[in-house]
Protein backbone atom coordinates (compact mmCIF):
# COMPACT_ATOMS: atom_id res chain seq x y z
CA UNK A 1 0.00 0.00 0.00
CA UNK A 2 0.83 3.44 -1.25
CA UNK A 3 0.04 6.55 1.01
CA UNK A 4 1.26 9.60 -0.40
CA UNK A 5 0.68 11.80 2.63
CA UNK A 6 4.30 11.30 3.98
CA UNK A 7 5.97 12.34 0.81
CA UNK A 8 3.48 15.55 0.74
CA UNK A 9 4.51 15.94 3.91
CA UNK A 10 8.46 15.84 2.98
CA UNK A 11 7.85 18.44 0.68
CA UNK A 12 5.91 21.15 3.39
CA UNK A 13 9.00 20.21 5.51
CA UNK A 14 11.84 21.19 2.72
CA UNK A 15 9.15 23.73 1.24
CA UNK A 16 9.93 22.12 -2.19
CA UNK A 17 8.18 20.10 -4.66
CA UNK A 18 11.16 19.66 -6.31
CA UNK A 19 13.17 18.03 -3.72
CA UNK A 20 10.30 15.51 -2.24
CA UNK A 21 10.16 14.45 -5.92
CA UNK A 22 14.08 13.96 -6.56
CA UNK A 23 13.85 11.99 -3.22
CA UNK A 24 11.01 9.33 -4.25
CA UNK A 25 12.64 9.26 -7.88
CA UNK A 26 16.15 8.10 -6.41
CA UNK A 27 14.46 5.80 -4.06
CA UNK A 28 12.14 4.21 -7.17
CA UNK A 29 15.87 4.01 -9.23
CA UNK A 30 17.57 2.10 -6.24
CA UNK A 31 14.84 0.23 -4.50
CA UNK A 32 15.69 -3.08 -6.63
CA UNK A 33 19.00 -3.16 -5.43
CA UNK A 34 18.35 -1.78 -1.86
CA UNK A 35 16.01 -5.02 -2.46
CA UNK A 36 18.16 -6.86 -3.70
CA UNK A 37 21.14 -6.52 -0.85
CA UNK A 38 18.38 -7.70 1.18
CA UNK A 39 17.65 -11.05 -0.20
CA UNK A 40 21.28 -11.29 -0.69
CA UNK A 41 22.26 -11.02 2.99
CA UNK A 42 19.37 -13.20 4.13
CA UNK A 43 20.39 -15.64 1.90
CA UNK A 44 23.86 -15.49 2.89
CA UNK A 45 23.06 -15.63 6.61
CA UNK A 46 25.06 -11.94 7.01
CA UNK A 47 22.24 -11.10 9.81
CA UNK A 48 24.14 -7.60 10.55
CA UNK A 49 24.29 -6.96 6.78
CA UNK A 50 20.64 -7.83 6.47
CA UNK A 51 19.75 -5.41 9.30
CA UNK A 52 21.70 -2.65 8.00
CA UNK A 53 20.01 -3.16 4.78
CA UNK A 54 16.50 -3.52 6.12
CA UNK A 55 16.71 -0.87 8.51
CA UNK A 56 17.83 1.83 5.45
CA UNK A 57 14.96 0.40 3.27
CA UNK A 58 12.73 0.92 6.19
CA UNK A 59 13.14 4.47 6.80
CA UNK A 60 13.54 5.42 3.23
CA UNK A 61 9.91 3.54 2.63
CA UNK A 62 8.88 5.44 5.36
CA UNK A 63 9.24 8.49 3.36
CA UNK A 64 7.90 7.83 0.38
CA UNK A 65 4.76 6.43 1.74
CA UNK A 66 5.53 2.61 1.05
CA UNK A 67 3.21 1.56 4.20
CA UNK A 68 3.36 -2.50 3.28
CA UNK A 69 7.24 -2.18 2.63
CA UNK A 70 7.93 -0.73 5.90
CA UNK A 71 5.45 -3.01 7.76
CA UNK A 72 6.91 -5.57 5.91
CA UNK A 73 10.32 -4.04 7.04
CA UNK A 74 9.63 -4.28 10.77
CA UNK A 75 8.63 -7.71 10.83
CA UNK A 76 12.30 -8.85 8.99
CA UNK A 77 13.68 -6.39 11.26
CA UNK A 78 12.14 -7.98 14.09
CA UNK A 79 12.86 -11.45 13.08
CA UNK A 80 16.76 -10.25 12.05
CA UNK A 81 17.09 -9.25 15.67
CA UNK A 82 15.63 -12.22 17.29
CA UNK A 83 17.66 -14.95 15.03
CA UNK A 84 14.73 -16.15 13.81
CA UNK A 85 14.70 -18.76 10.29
CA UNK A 86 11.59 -16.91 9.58
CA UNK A 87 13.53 -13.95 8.18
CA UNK A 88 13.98 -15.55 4.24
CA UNK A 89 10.00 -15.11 4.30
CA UNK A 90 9.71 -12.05 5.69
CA UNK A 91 12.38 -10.88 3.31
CA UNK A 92 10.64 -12.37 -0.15
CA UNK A 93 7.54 -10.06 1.29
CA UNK A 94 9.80 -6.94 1.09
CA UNK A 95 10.56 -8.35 -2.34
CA UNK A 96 7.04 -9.32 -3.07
CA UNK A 97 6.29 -4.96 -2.58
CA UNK A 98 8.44 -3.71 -4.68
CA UNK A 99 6.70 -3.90 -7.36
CA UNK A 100 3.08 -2.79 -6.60
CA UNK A 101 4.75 0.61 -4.22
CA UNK A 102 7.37 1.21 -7.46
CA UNK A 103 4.26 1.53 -9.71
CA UNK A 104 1.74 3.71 -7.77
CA UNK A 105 4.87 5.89 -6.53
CA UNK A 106 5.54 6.13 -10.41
CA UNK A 107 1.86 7.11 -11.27
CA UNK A 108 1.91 9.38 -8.45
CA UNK A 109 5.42 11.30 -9.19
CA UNK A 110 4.16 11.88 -12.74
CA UNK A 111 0.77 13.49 -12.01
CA UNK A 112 2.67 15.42 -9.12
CA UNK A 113 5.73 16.73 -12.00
CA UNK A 114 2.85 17.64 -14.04
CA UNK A 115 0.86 19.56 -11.69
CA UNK A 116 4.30 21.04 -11.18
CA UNK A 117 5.44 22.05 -14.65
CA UNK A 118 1.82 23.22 -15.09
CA UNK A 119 2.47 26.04 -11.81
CA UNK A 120 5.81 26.62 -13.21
CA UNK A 121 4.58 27.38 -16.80
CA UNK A 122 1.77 29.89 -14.99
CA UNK A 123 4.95 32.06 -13.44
């Protein structure tokens, strides 16, 4: 699930458009390897590597508004911490995101730039 409120929200902070939208575009361009390093760690059994990955995907998910990622975050996180075998599934649910948060953020940047360039053009 997609909730764009938090990004809005980064942009009233910074008091730019501009910037909120850089942010979610290099977080769409790196999430499959963010991702990635995830699975990769798991798989590996590199439990502090996993955490530092899952941990940086979880507050940049945050950000963006990528609710099921970061719930889905917190549970690997939780089961990273604890030792627990049931981290490989918890980390294919991260995985299993990706793909549905990459395309609404996507829809959502592009109506946002638009709205944007249409402001700008009105200056």
């Amino acid at each position: 699930m997609f909730s764009p409120s938090r990004l809005l929200r980064l942009a009233e902070d910074v008091e730019s458009d501009a910037v909120a939208i850089s942010y979610a575009a290099t977080f769409l361009r790196m999430l499959p390897e963010r991702v990635g390093r995830i699975l990769s760690t798991v798989r590996e059994g590199d439990l502090p590597g996993a955490l530092d990955a899952v941990l940086s995907l979880k507050v940049r998910a945050h950000m963006v508004g990528g609710l099921a990622m970061e719930q889905d975050c917190r549970v690997l996180e939780e089961n990273l911490r604890q030792g627990d075998s049931d981290a490989a599934r918890a980390a294919g649910e991260v995985a299993k995101d990706c793909l549905p948060l990459a395309l609404a953020l996507e829809k959502f940047l592009a109506g946002w730039q638009d709205a944007e360039d249409a402001r700008n053009r009105q200056d």
